[in-house]
C-alpha atoms as a PDB file:
ATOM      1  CA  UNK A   1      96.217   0.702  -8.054  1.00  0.00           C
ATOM      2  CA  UNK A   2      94.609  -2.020 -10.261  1.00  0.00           C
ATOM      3  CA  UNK A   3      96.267  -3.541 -13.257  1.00  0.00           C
ATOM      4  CA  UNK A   4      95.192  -5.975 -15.903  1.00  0.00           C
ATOM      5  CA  UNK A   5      97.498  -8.128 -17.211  1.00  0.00           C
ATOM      6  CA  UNK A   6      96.702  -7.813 -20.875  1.00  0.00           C
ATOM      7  CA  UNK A   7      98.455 -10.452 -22.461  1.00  0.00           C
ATOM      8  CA  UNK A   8      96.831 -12.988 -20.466  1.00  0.00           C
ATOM      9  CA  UNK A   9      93.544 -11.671 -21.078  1.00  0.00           C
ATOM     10  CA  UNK A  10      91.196 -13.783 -23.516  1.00  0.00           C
ATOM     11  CA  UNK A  11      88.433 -11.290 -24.038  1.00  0.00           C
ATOM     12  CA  UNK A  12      85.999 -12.882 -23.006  1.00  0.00           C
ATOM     13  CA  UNK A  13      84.374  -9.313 -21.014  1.00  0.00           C
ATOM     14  CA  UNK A  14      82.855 -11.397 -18.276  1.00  0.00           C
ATOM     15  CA  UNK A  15      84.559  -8.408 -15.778  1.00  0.00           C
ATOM     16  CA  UNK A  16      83.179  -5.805 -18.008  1.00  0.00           C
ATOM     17  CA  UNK A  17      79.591  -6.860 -16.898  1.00  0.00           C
ATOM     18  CA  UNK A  18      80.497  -6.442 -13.463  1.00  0.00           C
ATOM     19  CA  UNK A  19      82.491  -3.118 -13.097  1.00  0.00           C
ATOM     20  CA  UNK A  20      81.993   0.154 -15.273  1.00  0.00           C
ATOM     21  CA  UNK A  21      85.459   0.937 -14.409  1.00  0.00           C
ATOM     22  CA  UNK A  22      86.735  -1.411 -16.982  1.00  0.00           C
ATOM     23  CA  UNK A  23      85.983  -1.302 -20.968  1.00  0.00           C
ATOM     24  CA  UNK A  24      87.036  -3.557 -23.734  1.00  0.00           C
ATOM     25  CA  UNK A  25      89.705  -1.623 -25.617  1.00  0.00           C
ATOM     26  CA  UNK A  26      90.436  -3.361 -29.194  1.00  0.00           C
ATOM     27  CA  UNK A  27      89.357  -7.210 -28.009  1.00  0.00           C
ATOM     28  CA  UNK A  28      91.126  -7.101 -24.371  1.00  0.00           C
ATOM     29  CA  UNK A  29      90.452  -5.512 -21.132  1.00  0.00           C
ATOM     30  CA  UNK A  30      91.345  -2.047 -19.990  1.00  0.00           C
ATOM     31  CA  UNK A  31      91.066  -0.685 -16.823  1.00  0.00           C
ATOM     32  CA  UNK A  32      89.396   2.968 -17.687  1.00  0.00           C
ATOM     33  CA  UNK A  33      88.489   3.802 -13.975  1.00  0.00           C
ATOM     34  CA  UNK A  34      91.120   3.304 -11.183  1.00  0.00           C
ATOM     35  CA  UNK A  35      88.416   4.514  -8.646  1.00  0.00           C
ATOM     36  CA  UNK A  36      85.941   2.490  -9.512  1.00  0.00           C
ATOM     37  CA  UNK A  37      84.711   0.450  -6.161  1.00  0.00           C
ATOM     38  CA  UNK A  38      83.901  -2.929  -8.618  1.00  0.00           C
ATOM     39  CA  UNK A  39      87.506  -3.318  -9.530  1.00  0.00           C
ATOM     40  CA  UNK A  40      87.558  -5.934  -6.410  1.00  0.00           C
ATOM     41  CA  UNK A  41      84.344  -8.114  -7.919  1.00  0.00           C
ATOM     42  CA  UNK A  42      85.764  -8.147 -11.545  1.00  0.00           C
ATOM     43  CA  UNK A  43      88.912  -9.067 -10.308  1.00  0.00           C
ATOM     44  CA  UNK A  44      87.025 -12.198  -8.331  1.00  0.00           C
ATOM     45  CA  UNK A  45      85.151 -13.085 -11.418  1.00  0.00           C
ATOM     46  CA  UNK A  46      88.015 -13.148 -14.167  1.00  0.00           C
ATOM     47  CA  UNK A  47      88.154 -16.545 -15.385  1.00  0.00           C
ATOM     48  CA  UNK A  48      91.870 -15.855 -15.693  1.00  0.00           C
ATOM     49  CA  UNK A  49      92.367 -14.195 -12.558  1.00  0.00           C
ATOM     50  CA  UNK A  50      94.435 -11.466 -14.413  1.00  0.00           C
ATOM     51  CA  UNK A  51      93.191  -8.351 -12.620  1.00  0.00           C
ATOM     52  CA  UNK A  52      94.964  -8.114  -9.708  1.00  0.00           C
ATOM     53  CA  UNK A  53      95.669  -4.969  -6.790  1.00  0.00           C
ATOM     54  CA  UNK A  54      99.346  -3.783  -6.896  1.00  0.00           C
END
């Protein structure tokens, strides 16, 4: 299971461009798509490093 730690999350939807399993839900990451196979490249490209397996 992925999870996005929201309240560190600046909005910035540089991991929405690389996984269709997460959406911008008013101004902050969700995670819409717990199967998607991206999950693991978003999570390397978050400037915050705020998505994280748990």
């Amino acid at each position: 299971m992925w999870k996005i730690a929201k309240e560190y999350c600046m909005g910035c939807a540089v991991c929405t461009m690389q996984c269709s399993g997460i959406q911008m839900v008013d101004g902050y990451a969700e995670i819409v798509d717990q199967s998607a196979t991206c999950l693991e490249r978003a999570a390397q490209v978050c400037p915050r490093q705020i998505i994280q397996k748990v």
